[in-house]
Protein backbone atom coordinates (compact mmCIF):
# COMPACT_ATOMS: atom_id res chain seq x y z
CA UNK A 1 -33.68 -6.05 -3.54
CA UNK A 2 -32.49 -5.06 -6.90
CA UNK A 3 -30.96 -8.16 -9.35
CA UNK A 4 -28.44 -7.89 -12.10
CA UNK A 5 -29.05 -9.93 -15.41
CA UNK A 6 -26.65 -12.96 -14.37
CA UNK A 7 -26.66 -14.33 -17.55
CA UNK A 8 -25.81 -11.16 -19.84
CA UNK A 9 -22.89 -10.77 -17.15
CA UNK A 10 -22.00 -14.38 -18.14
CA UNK A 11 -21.82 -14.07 -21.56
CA UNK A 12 -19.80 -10.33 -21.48
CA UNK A 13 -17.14 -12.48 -19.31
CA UNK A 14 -16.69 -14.80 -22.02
CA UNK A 15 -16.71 -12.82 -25.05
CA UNK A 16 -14.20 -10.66 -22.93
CA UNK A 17 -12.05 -14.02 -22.10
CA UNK A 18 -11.75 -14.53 -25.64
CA UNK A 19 -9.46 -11.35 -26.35
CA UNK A 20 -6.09 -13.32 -25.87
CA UNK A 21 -7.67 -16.76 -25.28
CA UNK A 22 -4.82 -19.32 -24.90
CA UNK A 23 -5.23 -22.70 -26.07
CA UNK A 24 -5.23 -24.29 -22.53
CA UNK A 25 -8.65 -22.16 -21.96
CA UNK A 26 -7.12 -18.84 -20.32
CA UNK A 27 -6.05 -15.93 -21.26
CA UNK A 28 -3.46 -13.81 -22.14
CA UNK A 29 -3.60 -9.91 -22.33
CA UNK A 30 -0.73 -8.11 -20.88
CA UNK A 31 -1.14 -4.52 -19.96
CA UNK A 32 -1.13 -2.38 -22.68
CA UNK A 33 -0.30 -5.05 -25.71
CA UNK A 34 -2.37 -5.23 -28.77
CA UNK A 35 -4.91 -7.95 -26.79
CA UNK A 36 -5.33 -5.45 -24.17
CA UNK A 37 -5.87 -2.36 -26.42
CA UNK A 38 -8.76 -4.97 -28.15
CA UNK A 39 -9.94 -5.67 -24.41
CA UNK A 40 -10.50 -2.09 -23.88
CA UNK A 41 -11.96 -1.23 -27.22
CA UNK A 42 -14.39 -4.22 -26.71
CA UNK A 43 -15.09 -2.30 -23.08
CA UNK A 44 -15.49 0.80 -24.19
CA UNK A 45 -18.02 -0.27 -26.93
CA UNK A 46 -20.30 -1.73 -24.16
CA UNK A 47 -19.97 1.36 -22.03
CA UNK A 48 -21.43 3.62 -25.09
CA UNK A 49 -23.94 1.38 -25.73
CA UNK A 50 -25.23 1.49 -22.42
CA UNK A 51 -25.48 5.53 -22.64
CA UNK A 52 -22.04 6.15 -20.78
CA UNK A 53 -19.32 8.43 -21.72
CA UNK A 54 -15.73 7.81 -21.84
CA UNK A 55 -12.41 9.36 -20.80
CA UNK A 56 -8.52 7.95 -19.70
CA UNK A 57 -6.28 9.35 -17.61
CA UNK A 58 -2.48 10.32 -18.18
CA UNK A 59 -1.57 6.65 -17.60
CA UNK A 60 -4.01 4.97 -19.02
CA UNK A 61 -6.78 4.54 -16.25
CA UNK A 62 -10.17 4.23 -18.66
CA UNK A 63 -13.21 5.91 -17.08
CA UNK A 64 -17.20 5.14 -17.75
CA UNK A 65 -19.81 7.47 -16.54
CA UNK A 66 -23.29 7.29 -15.71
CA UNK A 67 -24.46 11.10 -15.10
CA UNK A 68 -25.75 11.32 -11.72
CA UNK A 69 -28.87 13.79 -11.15
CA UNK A 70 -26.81 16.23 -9.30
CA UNK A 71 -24.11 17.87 -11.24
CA UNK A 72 -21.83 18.58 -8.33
CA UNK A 73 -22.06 15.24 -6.85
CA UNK A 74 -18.97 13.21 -6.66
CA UNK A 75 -18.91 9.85 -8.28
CA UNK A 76 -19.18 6.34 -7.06
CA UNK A 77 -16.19 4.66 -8.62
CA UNK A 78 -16.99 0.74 -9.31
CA UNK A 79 -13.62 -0.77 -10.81
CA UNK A 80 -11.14 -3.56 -11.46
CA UNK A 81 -8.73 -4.21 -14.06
CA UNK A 82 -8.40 -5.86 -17.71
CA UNK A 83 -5.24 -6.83 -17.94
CA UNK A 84 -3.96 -10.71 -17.06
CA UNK A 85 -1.11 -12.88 -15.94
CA UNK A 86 0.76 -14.24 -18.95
CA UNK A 87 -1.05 -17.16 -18.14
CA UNK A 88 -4.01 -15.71 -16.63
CA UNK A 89 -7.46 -16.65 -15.76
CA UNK A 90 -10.89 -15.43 -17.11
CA UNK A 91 -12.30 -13.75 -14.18
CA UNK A 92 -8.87 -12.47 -12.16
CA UNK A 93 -9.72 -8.38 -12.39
CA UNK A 94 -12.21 -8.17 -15.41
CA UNK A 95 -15.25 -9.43 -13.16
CA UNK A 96 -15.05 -6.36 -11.17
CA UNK A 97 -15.02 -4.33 -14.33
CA UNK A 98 -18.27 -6.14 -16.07
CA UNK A 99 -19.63 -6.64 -12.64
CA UNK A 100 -19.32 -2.54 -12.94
CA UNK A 101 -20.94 -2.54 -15.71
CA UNK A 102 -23.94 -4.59 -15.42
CA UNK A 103 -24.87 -2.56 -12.44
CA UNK A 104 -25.53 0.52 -14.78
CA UNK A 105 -26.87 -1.88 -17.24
CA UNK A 106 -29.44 -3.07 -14.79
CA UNK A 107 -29.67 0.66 -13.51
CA UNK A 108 -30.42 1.16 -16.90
CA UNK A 109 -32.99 -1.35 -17.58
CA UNK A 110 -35.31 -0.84 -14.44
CA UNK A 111 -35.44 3.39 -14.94
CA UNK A 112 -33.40 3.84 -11.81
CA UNK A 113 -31.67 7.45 -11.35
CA UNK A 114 -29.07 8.01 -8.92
CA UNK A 115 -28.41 11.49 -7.03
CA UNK A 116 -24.50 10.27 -7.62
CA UNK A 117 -22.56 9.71 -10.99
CA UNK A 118 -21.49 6.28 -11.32
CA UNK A 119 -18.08 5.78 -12.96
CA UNK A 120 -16.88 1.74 -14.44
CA UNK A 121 -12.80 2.34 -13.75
CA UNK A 122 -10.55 -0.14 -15.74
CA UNK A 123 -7.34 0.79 -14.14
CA UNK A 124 -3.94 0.31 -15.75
CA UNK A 125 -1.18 -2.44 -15.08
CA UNK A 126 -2.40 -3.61 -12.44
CA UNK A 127 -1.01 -7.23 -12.57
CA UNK A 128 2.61 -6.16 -12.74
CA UNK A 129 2.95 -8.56 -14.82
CA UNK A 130 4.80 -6.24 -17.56
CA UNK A 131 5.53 -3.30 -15.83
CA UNK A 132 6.13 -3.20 -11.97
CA UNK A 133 5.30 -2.83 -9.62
CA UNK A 134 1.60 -3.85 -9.87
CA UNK A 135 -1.64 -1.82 -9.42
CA UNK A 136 0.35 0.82 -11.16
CA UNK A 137 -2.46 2.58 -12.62
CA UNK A 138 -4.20 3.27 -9.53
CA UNK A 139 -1.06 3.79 -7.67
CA UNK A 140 -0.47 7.21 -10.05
CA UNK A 141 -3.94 7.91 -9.49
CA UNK A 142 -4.20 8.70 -5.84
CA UNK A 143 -0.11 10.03 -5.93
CA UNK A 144 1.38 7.03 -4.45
CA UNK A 145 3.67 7.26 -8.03
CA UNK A 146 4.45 9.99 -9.33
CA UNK A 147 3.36 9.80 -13.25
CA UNK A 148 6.54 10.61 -14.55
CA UNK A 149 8.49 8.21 -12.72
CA UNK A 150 5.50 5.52 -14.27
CA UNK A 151 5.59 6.76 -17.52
CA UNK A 152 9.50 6.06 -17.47
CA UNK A 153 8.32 2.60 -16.20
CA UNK A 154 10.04 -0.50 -19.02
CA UNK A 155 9.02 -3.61 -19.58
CA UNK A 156 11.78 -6.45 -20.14
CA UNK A 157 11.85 -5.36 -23.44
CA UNK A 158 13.05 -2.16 -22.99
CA UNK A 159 9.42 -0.49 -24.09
CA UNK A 160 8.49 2.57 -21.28
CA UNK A 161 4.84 2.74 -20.25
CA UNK A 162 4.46 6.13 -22.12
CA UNK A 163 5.54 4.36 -25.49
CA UNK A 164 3.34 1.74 -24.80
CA UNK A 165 0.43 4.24 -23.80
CA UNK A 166 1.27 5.74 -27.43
CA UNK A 167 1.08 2.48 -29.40
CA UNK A 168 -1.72 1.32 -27.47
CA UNK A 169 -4.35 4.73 -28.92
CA UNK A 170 -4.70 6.23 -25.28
CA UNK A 171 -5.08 9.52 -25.36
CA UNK A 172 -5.60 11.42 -22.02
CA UNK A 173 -8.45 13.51 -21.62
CA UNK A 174 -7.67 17.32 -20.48
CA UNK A 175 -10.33 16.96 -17.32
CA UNK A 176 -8.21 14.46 -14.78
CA UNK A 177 -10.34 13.30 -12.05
CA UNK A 178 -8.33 12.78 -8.82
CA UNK A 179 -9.16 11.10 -5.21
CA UNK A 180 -10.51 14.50 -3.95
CA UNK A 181 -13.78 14.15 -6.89
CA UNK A 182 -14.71 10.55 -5.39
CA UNK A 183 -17.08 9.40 -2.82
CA UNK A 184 -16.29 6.38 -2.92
CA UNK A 185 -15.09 2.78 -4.14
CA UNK A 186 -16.45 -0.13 -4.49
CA UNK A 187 -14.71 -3.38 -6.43
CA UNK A 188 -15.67 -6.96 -6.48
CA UNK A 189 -13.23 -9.97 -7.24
CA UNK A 190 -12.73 -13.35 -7.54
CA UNK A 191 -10.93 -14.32 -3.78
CA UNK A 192 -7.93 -15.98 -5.39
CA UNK A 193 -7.79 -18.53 -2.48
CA UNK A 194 -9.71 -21.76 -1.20
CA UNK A 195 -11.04 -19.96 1.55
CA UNK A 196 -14.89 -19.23 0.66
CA UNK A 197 -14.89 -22.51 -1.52
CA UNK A 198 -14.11 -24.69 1.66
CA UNK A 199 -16.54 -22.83 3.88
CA UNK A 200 -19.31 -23.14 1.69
CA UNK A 201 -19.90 -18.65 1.50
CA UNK A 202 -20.71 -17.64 -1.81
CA UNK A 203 -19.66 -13.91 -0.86
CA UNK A 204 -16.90 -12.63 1.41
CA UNK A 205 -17.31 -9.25 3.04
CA UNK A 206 -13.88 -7.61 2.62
CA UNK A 207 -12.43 -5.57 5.70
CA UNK A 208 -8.77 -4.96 3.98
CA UNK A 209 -5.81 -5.81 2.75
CA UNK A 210 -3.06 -7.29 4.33
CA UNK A 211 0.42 -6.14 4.46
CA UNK A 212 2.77 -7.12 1.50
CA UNK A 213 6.43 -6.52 1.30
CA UNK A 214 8.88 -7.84 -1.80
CA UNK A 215 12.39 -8.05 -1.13
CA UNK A 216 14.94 -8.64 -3.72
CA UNK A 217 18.05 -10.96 -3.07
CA UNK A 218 21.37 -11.45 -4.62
CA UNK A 219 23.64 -14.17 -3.54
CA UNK A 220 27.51 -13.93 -5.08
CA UNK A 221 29.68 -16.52 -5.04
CA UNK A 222 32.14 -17.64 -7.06
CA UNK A 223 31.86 -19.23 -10.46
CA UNK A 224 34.11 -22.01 -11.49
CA UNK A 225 34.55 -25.49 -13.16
CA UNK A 226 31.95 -28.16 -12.12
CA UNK A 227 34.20 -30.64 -12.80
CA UNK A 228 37.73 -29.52 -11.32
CA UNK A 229 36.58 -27.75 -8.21
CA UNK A 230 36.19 -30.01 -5.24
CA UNK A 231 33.02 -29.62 -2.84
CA UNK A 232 35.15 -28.09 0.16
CA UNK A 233 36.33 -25.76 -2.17
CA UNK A 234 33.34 -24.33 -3.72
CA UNK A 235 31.56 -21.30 -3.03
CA UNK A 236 28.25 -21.95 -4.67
CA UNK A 237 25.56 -19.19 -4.90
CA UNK A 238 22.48 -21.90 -6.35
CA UNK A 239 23.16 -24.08 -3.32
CA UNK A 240 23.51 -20.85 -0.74
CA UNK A 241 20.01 -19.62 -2.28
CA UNK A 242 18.72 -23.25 -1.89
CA UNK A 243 19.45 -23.10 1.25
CA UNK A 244 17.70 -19.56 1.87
CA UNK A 245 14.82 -21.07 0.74
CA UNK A 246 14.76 -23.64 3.07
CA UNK A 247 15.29 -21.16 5.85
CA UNK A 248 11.98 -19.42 4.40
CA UNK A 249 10.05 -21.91 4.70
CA UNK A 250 10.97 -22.83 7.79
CA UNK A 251 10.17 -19.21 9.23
CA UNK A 252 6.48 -19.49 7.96
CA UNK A 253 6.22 -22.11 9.81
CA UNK A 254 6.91 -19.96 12.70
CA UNK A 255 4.58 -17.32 11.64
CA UNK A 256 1.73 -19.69 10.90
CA UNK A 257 -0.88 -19.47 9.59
CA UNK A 258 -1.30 -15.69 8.69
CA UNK A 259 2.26 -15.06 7.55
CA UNK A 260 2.90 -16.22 4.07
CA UNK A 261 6.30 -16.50 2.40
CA UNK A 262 6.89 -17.05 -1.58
CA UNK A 263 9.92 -16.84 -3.87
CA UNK A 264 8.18 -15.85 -6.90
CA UNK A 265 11.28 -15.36 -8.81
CA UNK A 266 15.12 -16.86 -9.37
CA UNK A 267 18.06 -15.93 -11.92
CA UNK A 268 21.52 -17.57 -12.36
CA UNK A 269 22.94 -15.40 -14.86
CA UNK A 270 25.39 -16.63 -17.60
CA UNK A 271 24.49 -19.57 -16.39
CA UNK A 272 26.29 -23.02 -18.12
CA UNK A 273 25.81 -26.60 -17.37
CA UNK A 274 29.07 -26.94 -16.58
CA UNK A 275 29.92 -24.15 -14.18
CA UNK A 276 29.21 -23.69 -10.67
CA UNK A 277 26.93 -20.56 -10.36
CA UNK A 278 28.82 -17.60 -9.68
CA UNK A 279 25.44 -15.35 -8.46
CA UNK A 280 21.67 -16.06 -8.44
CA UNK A 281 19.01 -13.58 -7.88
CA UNK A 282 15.41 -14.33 -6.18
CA UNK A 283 12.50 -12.34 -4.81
CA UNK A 284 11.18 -12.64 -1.65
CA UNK A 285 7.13 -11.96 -1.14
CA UNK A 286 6.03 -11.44 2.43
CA UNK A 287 2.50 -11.31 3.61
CA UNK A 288 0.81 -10.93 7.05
CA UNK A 289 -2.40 -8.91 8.30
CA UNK A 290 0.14 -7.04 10.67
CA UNK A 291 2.23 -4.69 10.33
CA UNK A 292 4.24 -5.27 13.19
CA UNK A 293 4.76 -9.47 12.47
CA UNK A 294 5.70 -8.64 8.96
CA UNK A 295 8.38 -6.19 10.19
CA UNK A 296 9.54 -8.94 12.06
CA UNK A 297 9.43 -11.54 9.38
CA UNK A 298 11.73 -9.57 7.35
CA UNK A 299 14.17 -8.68 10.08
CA UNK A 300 14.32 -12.52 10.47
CA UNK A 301 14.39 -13.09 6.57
CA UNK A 302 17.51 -10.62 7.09
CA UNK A 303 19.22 -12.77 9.44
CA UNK A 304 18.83 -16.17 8.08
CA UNK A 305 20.04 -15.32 4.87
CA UNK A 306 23.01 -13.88 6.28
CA UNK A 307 23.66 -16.24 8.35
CA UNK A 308 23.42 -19.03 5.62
CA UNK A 309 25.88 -16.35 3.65
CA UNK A 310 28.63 -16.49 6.09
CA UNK A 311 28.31 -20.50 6.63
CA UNK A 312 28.92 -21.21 2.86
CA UNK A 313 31.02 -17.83 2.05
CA UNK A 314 29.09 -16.15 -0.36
CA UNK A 315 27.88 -13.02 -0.21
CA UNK A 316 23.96 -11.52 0.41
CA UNK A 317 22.44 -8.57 -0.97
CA UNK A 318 19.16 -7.80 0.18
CA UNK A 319 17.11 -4.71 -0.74
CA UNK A 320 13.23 -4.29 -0.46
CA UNK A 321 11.52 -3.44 -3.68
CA UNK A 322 8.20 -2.46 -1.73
CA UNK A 323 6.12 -2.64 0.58
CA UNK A 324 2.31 -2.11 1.21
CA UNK A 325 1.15 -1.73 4.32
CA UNK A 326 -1.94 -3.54 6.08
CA UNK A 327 -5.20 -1.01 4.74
CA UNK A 328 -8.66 -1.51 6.49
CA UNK A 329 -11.87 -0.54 4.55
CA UNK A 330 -14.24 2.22 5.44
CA UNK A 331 -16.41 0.79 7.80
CA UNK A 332 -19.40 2.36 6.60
CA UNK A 333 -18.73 1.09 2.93
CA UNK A 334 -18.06 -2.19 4.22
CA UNK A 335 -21.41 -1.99 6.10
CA UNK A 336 -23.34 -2.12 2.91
CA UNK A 337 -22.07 -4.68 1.31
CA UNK A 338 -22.45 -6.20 4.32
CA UNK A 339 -25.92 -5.58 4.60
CA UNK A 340 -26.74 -5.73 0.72
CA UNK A 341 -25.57 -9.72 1.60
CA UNK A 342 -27.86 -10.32 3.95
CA UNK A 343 -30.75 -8.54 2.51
CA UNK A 344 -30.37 -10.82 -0.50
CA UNK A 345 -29.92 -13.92 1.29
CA UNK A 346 -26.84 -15.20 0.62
CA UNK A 347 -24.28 -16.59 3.82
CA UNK A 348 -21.00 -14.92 3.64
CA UNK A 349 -17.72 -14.78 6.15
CA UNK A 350 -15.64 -11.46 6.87
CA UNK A 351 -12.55 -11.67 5.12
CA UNK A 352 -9.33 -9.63 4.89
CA UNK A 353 -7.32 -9.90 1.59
CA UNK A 354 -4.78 -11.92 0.56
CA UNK A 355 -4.00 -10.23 -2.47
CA UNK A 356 -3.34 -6.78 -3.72
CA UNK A 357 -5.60 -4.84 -5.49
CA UNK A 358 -6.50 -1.53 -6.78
CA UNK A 359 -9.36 -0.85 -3.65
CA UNK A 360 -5.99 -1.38 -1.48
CA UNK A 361 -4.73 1.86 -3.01
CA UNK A 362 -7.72 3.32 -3.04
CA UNK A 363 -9.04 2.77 0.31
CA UNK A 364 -5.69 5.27 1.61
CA UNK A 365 -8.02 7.96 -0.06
CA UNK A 366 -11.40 7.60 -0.03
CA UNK A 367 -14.52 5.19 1.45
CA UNK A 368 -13.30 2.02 -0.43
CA UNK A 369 -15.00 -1.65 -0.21
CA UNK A 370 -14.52 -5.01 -1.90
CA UNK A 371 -16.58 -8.07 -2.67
CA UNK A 372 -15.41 -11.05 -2.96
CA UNK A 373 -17.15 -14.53 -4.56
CA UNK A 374 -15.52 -18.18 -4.66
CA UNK A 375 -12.89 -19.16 -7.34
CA UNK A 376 -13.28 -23.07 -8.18
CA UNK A 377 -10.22 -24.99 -6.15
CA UNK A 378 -9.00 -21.37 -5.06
CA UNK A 379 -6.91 -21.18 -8.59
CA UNK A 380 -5.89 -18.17 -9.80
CA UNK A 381 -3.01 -16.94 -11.92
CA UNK A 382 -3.53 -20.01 -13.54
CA UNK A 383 -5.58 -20.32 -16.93
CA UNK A 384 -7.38 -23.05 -15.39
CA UNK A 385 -9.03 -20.42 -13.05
CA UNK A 386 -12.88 -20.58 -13.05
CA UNK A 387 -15.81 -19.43 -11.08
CA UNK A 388 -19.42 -20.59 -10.89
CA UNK A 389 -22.42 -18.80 -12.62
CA UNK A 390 -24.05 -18.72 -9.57
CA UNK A 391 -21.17 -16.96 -7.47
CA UNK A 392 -20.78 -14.40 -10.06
CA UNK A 393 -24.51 -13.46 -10.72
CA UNK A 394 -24.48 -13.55 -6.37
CA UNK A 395 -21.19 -11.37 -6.39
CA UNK A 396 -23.05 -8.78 -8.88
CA UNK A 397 -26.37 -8.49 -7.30
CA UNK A 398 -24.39 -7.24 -3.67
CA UNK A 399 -21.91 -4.98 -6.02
CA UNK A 400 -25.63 -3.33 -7.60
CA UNK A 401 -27.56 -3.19 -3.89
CA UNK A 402 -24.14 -1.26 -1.72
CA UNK A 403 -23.45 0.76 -4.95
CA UNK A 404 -26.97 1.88 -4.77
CA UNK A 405 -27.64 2.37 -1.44
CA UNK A 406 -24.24 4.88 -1.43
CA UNK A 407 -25.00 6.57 -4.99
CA UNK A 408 -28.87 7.12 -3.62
CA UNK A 409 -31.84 6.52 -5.33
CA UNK A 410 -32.93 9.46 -6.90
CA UNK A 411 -36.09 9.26 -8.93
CA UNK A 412 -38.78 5.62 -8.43
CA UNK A 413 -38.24 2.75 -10.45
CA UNK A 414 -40.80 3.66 -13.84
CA UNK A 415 -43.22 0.62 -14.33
């Protein structure tokens, strides 16, 4: 079996984490801000050095690739993202994209042709966590968004996608590759959660995603003096919420342990120290592996919150923003990861995903699988988010065998 060079992977990831270091050890580089333009430059440099050509997309999508020895041949995609949390991690998305790379590095290195191109994908906004929703790059790849409806996309400064596209130096190339030119997908990715850690796997064979749905809540009461207004009296929209979120986590409990429930987000607006909150605004995020028990957690979501709304007299608004669906993998895509694992040696456990990704997208359109290794403590989103040497290198070498065995060997490895 085939081996990446673990610790020129190593060393990539760190010079990478150091576009938008923090101070606390993480890293900062929002989609499409100066750091991020320098995070794709820096990309983009290693790609032509290691004999690949590059082209972007109308929203930004960067594309790396290795020419394949059949012209016609559709391309093995191998992606992840660049972009971070505003208090992101070193590894969250940018391992799969340097994990990409170092398999046509090591192609590279040991003479190894492939009948199949081989394209490194650094997809666009995929955090969400300036423009939403997230995995927006991907999503206007395979039409799940239309591009002008992204392009009109603004942060919370007002900036669209397309001016930040402009002031960012991407250009789109006239050739556009769509779903209907790939043969597949393959990305690997820290897991996010404790999951592999605790069980002692330093890989986890992805099957899917699960479902995710965000709802978005407004609770309207009444605003008023906090010191004139007696309890009986009020109609307070922080206590109503407060009391929503109680009732949420409450119905997890009932859903246990697959359904997950998080309120990632609360607003009081004009908000005073001295006033009773007139409205506050949350979001909702619902996860299960079924469709049909997150259906239900929302219809119960639904009812609590009224419910709570007509005890304390306020009123609820509740809307859902979106919703992904549960997405398996292609079987046969997942097979060779799965069997690139145990050719190498390495234990692993079946996993679905917690998390969103781009390969969730994806995996609607063409063969799509994942790879997952171990994140230290199961931190992510957090700049204290780390991953072990090992787990990375182990993560790599499965990426390099599945990739190969579905791109095909096409010519022996020279002496």
């Amino acid at each position: 079996m085939l081996k990446v060079d673990g610790q020129r992977l190593w060393a990539s990831l760190m010079e990478m984490a150091q576009v938008g270091a923090t101070a606390r050890g993480g890293v900062r580089r929002l989609a499409l801000t100066e750091e991020d333009r320098r995070g794709r430059a820096r990309f983009a440099e290693w790609c032509e050095a290691a004999g690949m050509t590059m082209r972007s997309d109308a929203v930004g999508n960067l594309f790396a690739r290795r020419e394949g020895t059949d012209a016609d041949a559709k391309p093995i995609l191998i992606g992840s993202h660049l972009d971070t949390q505003p208090e992101g991690g070193r590894f969250d998305g940018v391992y799969g994209v340097l994990a990409g790379l170092e398999v046509v590095r090591s192609l590279n290195e040991q003479g190894i042709h492939t009948h199949h191109p081989i394209e490194v994908v650094s997809w666009t906004n995929e955090e969400g966590a300036r423009f939403t929703p997230a995995m927006l790059g991907s999503a206007v790849f395979v039409g799940a968004t239309p591009l002008v409806d992204a392009l009109r996309t603004q942060d919370a400064q007002g900036v669209t996608l397309a001016e930040a596209l402009e002031a960012c130096g991407c250009t789109s190339d006239a050739k556009q590759l769509t779903t209907h030119d790939v043969e597949a997908y393959f990305e690997a990715h820290i897991e996010q959660g404790p999951i592999l850690e605790s069980h002692g796997h330093p890989i986890g064979v992805v099957t899917g995603g699960q479902s995710i749905r965000w709802l978005d809540i407004e609770v309207t009461g009444i605003a008023a003096h906090a010191g004139t207004t007696p309890m009986p009296y009020r109609k307070d929209a922080f206590f109503a919420a407060s009391a929503m979120a109680l009732e949420l986590e409450a119905l997890a409990g009932r859903y246990a342990p697959q359904g997950l429930v998080t309120i990632g987000q609360i607003d009081v607006p004009n908000s005073s120290r001295n006033t009773i909150a007139g409205k506050v605004a949350f979001t909702v995020d619902l996860r299960h592996p079924d469709d049909t028990k997150i259906d239900a957690m929302e219809r119960d979501v639904r009812a609590a919150f009224e419910r709570v709304a007509a005890q304390r007299g306020v009123q609820a608004s509740i809307s859902t923003y979106w919703t992904s669906p549960a997405t398996p993998f292609d079987p046969a895509c997942v097979a060779l990861v799965e069997d690139a694992t145990r050719q190498l040696g390495y234990t692993y456990e079946r996993i679905v995903s917690g998390a969103g990704h781009d390969a969730i997208h994806l995996a609607r359109h063409v063969p799509t699988a994942m790879v997952f290794i171990p994140c230290v403590d199961g931190l992510s989103h957090n700049e204290a988010e780390d991953a072990l040497p090992a787990d990375v290198t182990a993560g790599a070498n499965v990426l390099l065998n599945a990739v190969l065995a579905r791109a095909k060997v096409a010519a022996p490895v020279l002496a």
